[in-house]
Protein backbone atom coordinates (compact mmCIF):
# COMPACT_ATOMS: atom_id res chain seq x y z
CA UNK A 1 0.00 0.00 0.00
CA UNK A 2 0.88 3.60 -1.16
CA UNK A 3 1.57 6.10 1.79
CA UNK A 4 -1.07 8.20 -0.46
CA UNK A 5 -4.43 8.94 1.07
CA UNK A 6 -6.69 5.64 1.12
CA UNK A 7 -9.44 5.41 -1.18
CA UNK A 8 -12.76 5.82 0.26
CA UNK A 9 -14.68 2.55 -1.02
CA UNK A 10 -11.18 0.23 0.32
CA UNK A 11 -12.86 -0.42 3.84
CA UNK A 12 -10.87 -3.56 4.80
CA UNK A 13 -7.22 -3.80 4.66
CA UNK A 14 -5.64 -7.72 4.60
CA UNK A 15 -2.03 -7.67 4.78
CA UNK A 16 0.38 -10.53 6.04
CA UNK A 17 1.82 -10.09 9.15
CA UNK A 18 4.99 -11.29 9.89
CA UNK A 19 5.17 -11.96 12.96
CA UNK A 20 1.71 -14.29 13.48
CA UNK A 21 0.80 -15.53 10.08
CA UNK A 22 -2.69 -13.87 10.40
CA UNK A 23 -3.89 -10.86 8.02
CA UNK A 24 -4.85 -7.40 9.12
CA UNK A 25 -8.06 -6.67 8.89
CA UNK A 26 -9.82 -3.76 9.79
CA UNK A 27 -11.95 -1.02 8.76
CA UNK A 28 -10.70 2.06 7.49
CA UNK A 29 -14.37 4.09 8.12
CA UNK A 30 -14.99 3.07 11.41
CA UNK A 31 -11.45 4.22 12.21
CA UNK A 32 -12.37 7.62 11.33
CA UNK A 33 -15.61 7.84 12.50
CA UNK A 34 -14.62 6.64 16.19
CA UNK A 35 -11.86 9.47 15.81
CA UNK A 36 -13.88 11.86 14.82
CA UNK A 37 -16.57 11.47 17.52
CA UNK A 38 -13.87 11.13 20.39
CA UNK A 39 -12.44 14.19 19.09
CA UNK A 40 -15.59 15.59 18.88
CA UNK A 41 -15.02 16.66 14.94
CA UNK A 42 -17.83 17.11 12.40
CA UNK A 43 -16.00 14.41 10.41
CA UNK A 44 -12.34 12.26 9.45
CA UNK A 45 -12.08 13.56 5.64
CA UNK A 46 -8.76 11.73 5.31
CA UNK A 47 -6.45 8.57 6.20
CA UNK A 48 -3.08 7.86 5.16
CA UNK A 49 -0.61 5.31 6.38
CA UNK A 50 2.72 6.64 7.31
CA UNK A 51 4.19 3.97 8.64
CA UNK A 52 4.74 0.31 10.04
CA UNK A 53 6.31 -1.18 12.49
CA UNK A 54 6.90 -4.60 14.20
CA UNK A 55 3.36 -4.67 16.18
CA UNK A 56 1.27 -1.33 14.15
CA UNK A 57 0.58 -0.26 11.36
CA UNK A 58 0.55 3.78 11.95
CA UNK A 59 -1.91 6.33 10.00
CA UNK A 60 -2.39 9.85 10.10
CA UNK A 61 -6.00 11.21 10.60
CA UNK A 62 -7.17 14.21 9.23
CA UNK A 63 -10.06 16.13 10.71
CA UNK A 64 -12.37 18.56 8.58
CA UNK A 65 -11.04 21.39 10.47
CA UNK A 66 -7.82 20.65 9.01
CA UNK A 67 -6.76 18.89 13.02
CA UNK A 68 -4.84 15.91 12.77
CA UNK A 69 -4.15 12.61 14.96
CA UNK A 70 -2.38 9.45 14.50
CA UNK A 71 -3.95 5.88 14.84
CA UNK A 72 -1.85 3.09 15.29
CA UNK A 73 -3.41 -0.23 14.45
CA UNK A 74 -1.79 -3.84 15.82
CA UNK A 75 -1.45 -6.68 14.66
CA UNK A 76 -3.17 -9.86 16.28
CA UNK A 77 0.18 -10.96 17.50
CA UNK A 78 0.19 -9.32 20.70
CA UNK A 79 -3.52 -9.93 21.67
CA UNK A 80 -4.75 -7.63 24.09
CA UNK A 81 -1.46 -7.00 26.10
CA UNK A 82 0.56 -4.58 24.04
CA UNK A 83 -1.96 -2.25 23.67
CA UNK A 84 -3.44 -2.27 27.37
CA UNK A 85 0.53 -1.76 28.44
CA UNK A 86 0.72 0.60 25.72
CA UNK A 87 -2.01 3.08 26.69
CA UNK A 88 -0.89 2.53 30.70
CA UNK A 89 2.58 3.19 30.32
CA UNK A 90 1.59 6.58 28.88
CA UNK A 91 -0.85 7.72 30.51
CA UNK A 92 1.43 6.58 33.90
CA UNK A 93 4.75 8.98 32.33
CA UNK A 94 2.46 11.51 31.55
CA UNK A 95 0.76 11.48 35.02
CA UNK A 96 4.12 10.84 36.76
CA UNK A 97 6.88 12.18 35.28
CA UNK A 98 7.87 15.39 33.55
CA UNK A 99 8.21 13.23 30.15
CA UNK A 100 6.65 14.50 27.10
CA UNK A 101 4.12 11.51 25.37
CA UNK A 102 1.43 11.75 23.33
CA UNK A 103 -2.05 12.15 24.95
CA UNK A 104 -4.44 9.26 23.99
CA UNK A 105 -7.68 9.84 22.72
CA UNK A 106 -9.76 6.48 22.56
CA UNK A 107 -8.49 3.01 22.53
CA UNK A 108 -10.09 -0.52 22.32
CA UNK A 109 -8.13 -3.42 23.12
CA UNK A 110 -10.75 -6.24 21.83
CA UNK A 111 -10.54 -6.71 18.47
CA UNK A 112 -13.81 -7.95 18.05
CA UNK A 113 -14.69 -4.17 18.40
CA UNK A 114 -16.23 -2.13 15.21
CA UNK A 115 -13.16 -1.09 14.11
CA UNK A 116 -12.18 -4.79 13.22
CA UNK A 117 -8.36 -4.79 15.30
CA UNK A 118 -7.42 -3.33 18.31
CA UNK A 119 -6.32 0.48 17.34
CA UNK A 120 -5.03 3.74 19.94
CA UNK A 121 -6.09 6.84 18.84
CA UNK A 122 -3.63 9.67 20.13
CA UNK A 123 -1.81 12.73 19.95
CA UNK A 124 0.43 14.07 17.08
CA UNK A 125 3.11 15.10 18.63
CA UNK A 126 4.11 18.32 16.74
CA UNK A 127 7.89 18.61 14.72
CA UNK A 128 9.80 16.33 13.20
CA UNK A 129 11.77 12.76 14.37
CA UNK A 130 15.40 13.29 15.11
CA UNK A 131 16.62 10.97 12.69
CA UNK A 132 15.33 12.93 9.77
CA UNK A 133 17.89 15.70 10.29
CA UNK A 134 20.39 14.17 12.48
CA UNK A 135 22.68 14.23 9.52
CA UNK A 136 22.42 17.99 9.02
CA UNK A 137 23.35 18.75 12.69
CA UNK A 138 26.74 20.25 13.95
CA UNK A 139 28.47 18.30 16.46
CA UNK A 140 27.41 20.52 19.29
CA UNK A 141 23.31 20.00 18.19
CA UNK A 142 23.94 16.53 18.64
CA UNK A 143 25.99 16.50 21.62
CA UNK A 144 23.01 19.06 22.85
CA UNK A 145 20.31 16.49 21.86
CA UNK A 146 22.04 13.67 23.63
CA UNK A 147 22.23 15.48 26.82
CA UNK A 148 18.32 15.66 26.75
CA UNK A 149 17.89 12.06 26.05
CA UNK A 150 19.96 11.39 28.75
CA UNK A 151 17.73 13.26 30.50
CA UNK A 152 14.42 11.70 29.96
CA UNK A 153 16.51 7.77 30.10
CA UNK A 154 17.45 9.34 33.72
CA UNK A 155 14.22 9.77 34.64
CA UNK A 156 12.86 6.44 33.82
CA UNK A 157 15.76 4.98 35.57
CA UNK A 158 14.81 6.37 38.84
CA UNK A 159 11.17 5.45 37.99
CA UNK A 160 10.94 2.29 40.46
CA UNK A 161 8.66 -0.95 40.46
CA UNK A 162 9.22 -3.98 42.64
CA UNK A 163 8.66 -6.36 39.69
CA UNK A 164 9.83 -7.22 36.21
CA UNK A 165 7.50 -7.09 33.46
CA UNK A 166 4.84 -4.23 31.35
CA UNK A 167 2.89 -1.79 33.31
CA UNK A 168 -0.97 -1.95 33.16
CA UNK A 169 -3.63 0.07 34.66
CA UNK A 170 -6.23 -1.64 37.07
CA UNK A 171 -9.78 -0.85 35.39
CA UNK A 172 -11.43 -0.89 39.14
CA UNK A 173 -8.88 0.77 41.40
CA UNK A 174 -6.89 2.79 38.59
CA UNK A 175 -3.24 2.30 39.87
CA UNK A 176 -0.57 0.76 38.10
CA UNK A 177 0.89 -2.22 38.61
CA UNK A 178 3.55 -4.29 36.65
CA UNK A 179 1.95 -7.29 35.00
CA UNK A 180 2.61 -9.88 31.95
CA UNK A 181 5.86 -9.14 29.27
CA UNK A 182 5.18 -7.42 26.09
CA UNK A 183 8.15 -8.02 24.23
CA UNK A 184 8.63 -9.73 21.25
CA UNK A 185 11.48 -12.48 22.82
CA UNK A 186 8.08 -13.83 24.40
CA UNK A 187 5.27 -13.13 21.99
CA UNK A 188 7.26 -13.66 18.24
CA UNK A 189 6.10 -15.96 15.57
CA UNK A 190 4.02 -19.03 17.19
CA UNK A 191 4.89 -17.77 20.85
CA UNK A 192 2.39 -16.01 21.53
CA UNK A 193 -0.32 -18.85 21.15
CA UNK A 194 1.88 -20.86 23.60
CA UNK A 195 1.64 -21.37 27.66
CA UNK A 196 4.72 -19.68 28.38
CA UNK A 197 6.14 -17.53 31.90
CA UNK A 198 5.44 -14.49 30.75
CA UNK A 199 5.82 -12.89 34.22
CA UNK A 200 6.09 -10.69 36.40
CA UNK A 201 9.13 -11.65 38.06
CA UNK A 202 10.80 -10.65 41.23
CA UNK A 203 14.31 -11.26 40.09
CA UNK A 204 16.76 -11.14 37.40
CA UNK A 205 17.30 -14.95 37.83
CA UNK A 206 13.31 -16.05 37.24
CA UNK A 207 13.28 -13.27 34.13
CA UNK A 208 16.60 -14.78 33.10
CA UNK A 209 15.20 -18.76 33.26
CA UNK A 210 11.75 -17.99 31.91
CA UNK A 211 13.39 -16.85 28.89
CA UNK A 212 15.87 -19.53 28.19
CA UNK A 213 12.95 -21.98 28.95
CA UNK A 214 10.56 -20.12 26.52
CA UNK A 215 13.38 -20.76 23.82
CA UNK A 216 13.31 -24.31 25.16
CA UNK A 217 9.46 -24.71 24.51
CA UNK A 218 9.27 -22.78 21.26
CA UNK A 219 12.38 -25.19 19.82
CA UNK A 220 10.59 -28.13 21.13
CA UNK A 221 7.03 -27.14 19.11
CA UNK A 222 8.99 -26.80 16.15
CA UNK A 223 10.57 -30.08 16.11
CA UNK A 224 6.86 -31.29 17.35
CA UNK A 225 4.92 -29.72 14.66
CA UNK A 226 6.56 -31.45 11.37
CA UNK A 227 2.84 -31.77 9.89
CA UNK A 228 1.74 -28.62 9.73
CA UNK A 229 4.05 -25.08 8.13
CA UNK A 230 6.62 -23.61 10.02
CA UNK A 231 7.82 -20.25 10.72
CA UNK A 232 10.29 -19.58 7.43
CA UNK A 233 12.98 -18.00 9.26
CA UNK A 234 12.59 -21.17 12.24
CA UNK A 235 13.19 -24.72 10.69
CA UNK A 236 15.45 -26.99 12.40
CA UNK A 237 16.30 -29.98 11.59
CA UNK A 238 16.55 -32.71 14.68
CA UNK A 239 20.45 -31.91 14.94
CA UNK A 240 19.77 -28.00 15.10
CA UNK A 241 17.00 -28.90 17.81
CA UNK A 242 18.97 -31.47 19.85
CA UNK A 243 21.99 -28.99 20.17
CA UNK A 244 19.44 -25.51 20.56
CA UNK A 245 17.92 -27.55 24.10
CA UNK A 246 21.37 -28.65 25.17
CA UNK A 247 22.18 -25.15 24.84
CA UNK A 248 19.20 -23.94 26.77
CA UNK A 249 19.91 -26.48 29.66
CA UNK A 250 23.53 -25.63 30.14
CA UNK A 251 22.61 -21.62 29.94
CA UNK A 252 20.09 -22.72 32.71
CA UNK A 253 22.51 -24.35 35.06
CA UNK A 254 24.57 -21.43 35.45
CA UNK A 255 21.83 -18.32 35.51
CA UNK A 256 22.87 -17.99 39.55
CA UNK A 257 26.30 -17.18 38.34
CA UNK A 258 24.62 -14.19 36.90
CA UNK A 259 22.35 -13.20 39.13
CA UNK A 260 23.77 -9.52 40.96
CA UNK A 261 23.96 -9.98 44.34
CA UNK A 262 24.18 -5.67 44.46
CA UNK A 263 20.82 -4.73 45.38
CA UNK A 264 21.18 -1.87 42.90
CA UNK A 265 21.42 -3.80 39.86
CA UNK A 266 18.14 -5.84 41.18
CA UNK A 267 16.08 -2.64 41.70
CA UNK A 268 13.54 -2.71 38.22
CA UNK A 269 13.52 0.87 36.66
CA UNK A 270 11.12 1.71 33.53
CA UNK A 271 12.90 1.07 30.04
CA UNK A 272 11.82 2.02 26.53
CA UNK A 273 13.54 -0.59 24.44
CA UNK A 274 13.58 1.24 20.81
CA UNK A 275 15.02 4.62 21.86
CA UNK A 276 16.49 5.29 18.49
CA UNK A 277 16.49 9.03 17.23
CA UNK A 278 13.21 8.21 14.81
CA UNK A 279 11.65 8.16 18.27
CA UNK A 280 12.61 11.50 19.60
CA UNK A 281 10.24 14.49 18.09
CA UNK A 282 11.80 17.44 18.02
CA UNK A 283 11.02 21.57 17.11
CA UNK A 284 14.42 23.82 17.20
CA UNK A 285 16.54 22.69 20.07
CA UNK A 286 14.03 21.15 21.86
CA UNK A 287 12.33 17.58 22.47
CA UNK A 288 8.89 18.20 22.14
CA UNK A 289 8.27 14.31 22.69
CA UNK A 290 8.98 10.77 22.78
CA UNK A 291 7.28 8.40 20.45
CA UNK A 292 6.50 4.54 20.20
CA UNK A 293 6.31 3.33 24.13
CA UNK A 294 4.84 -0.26 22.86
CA UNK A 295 7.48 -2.09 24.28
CA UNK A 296 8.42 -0.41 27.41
CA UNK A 297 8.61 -2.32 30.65
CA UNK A 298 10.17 -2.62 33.99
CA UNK A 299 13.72 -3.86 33.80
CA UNK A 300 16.83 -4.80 36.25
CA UNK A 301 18.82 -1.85 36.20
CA UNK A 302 21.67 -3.28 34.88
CA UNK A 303 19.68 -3.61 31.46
CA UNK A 304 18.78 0.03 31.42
CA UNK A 305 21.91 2.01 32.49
CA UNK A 306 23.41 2.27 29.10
CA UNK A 307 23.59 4.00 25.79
CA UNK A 308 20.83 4.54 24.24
CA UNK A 309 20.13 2.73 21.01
CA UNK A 310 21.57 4.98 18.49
CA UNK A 311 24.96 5.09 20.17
CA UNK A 312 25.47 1.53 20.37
CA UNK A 313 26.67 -0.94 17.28
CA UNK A 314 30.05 0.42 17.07
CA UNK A 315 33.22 0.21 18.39
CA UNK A 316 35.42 3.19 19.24
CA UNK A 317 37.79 4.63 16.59
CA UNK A 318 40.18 6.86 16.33
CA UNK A 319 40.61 9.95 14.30
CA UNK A 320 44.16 8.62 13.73
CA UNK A 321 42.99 6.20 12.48
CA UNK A 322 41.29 6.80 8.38
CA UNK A 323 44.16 5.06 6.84
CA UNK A 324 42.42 2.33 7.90
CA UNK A 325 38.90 2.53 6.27
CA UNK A 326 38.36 3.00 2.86
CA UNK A 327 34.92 4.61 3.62
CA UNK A 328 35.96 8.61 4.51
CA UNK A 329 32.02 8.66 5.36
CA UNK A 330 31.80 5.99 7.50
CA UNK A 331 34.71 6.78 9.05
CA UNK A 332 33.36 10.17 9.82
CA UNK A 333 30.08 8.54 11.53
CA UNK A 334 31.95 5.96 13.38
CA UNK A 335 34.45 9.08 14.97
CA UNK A 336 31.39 11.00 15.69
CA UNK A 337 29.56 7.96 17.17
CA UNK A 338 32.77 7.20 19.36
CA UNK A 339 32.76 11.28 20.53
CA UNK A 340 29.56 11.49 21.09
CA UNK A 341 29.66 8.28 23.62
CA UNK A 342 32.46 9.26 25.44
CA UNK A 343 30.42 12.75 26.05
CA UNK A 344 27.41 10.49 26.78
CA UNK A 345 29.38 9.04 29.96
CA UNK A 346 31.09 12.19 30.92
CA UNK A 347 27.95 13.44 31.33
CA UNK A 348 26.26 9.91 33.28
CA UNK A 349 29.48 10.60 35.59
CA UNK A 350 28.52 14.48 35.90
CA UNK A 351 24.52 13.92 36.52
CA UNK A 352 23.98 10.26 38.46
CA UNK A 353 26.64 8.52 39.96
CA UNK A 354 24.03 5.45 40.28
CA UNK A 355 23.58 5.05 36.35
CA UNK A 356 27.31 5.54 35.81
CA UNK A 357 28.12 2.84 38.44
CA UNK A 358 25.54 0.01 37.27
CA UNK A 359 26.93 0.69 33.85
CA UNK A 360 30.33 0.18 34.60
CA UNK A 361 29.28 -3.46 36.61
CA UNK A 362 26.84 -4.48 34.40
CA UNK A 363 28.99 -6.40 31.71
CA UNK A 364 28.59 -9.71 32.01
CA UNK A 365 24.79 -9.81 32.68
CA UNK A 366 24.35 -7.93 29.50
CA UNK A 367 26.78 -10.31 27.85
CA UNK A 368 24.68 -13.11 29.29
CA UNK A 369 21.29 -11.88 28.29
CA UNK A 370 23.13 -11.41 24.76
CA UNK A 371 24.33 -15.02 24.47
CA UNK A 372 20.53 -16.51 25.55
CA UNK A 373 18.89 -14.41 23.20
CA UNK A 374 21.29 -15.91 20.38
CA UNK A 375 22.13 -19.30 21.47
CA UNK A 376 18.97 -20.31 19.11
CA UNK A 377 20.82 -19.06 16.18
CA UNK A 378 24.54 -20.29 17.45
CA UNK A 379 23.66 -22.87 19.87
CA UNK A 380 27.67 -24.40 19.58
CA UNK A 381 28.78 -20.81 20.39
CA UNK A 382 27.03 -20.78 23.14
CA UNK A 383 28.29 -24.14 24.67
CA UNK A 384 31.60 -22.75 23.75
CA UNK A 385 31.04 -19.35 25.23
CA UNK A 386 30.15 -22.02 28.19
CA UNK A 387 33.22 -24.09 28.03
CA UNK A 388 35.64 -20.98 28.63
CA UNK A 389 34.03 -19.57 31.57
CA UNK A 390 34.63 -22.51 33.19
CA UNK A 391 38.13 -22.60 32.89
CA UNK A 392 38.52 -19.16 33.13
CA UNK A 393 39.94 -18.15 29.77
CA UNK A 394 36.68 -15.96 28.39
CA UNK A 395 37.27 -12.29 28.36
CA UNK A 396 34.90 -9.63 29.23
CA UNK A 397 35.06 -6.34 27.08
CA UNK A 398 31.49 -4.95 27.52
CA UNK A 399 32.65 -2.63 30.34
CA UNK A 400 32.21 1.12 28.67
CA UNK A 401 34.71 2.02 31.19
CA UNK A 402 37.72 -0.88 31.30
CA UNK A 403 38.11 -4.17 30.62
CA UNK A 404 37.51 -6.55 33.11
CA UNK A 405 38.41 -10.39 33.41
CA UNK A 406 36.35 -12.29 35.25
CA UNK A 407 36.32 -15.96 36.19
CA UNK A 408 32.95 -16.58 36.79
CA UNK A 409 32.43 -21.22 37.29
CA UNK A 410 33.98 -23.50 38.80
């Protein structure tokens, strides 16, 4: 489909998702009409898609008074959950915190409502994303714009919850409380039709096991399921299987290795998980809001005191260096990536000593998290990865700081 206004007599929209198999239906009309009414318009005179992500497709309404709002439509993936969690995490940061997110207008989680799928109506947040002019900006605009990101991934940090999972809004008392995981490790493909720990949890250890035994059960339906189609991206053969679940068991026997015993790095802090600079709205030198909160959750800190995601994917590099890269523009983005993280945690040092700290300690839980959510693809790795911490001769070079050795089994 054309990001060009939709056609008034195509009502239903069926497009494969990814993610579930299942189309998208839904109906274009009612869409407008429901926005309309809760925006108490004379009518919706236009629709047009302007985007699409993992778990929405995203439109932008037009009212006859020329006022516009965006609806995002999901896909049947994420039943219910992501868009309850959705519409409670921001309505909680804009209650809570000082945050800037847009204000929702109507919402239906059931998709058996008229609109056909479950849809969020809500605020356009005015300017333009980040990442549309980031590569116009001096130096100093984006070492500006990072110190207000910072900002706003301080203030979720030192948002607190006593559990690990998405936030959701009780409909008879009204508070929030942390309930079920929306996030695509636990939902993906044929996951979310299977009985899997989805949370809460109290600890990194039970978030940590539920996921390596959700890998387990997913791996095992595959192999189950020869007579019926398979995920494209997901079929194993019985070798791939046998070696993905001995993976999974040995990753299991040493979680407690990696469990912090720092009550700091166990306190669960509010993360958004796609912080990338399309996600940051901005007017002059200012954020006027942050987008796309689908995924955010309640994390160990350890998982959220980092860069955010536009910073990471790099290693440092030298300007000394350009010999060594026949790409002069690459080169140029990877020196400006490596100076703008160094400013990133001169300025974590400056403004929280408790963000800076977890940062620094956090290596090898990160590097652990990183090797269960892989060990489906590189299950030998894994057991290798496995092999060298227990005698001692793996190397840790996460740190942002220095690099540490650690000797971690016995």
């Amino acid at each position: 489909m054309s990001d060009s206004t939709l056609d008034q007599t195509q009502v239903v929209e069926q497009e494969d998702d990814l993610h579930s198999g299942e189309p998208l239906k839904f109906d274009h009309l009612e869409l407008k009409k429901i926005a309309a009414e809760h925006l108490q318009k004379h009518k919706c005179t236009s629709i047009r898609k302007i985007g699409e992500g993992t778990f929405n497709k995203v439109y932008l309404l037009t009212m006859d008074d020329g006022f516009e709002c965006i609806g995002r439509v999901a896909f049947p993936n994420f039943r219910y959950y992501k868009t309850e969690s959705e519409v409670a995490t921001m309505e909680f940061l804009a209650a809570e915190t000082s945050i800037r997110v847009p204000k929702v207008y109507a919402w239906d989680s059931n998709p058996s409502n008229p609109v056909g799928a479950e849809y969020i109506i809500m605020e356009k947040i005015p300017g333009v994303s980040l990442g549309s002019i980031w590569v116009n900006l001096t130096l100093d605009d984006k070492k500006h714009f990072v110190g207000k990101i910072l900002d706003i991934m301080l203030l979720l940090f030192n948002t607190t919850f006593d559990k690990i999972g998405s936030l959701y809004r009780d409909s008879k008392t009204h508070s929030y409380e942390v309930g079920l995981i929306v996030c695509d490790l636990f939902f993906d493909g044929k996951r979310g039709d299977m009985d899997l720990d989805r949370g809460p949890w109290k600890s990194t250890g039970e978030y940590l096991g539920a996921l390596i035994r959700s890998e387990a059960v997913y791996i095992k339906a595959q192999r189950d399921d020869k007579g019926s189609s398979k995920d494209d991206d997901d079929d194993y053969d019985e070798d791939d299987v046998d070696d993905i679940l001995q993976a999974c068991a040995e990753m299991e026997k040493i979680i407690p290795y990696f469990c912090p015993s720092d009550p700091a790095l166990e306190r669960f802090c509010l993360h958004h998980s796609d912080l990338h600079l399309y996600n940051v709205m901005v007017e002059g030198n200012e954020i006027t809001g942050i987008i796309d909160w689908e995924s955010t959750g309640a994390y160990p800190t350890w998982m959220c005191a980092d860069y955010p995601e536009f910073l990471m994917g790099r290693n440092d590099v030298e300007a000394s260096e350009a010999d060594n890269w026949g790409n002069k523009e690459e080169f140029q983005e990877a020196v400006e990536d490596t100076i703008l993280r160094r400013f990133f945690l001169a300025e974590v040092e400056k403004r929280d000593q408790s963000f800076a700290r977890i940062m620094k300690e956090s290596g090898k839980f990160k590097m652990f998290l990183t090797k269960t959510i892989t060990l489906r693809d590189f299950p030998n790795h894994v057991k290798n990865w496995i092999k060298r911490l227990r005698n001692g001769s793996d190397n840790w070079d996460y740190d942002p700081f220095s690099v540490k050795n650690y000797t971690l089994i016995e």
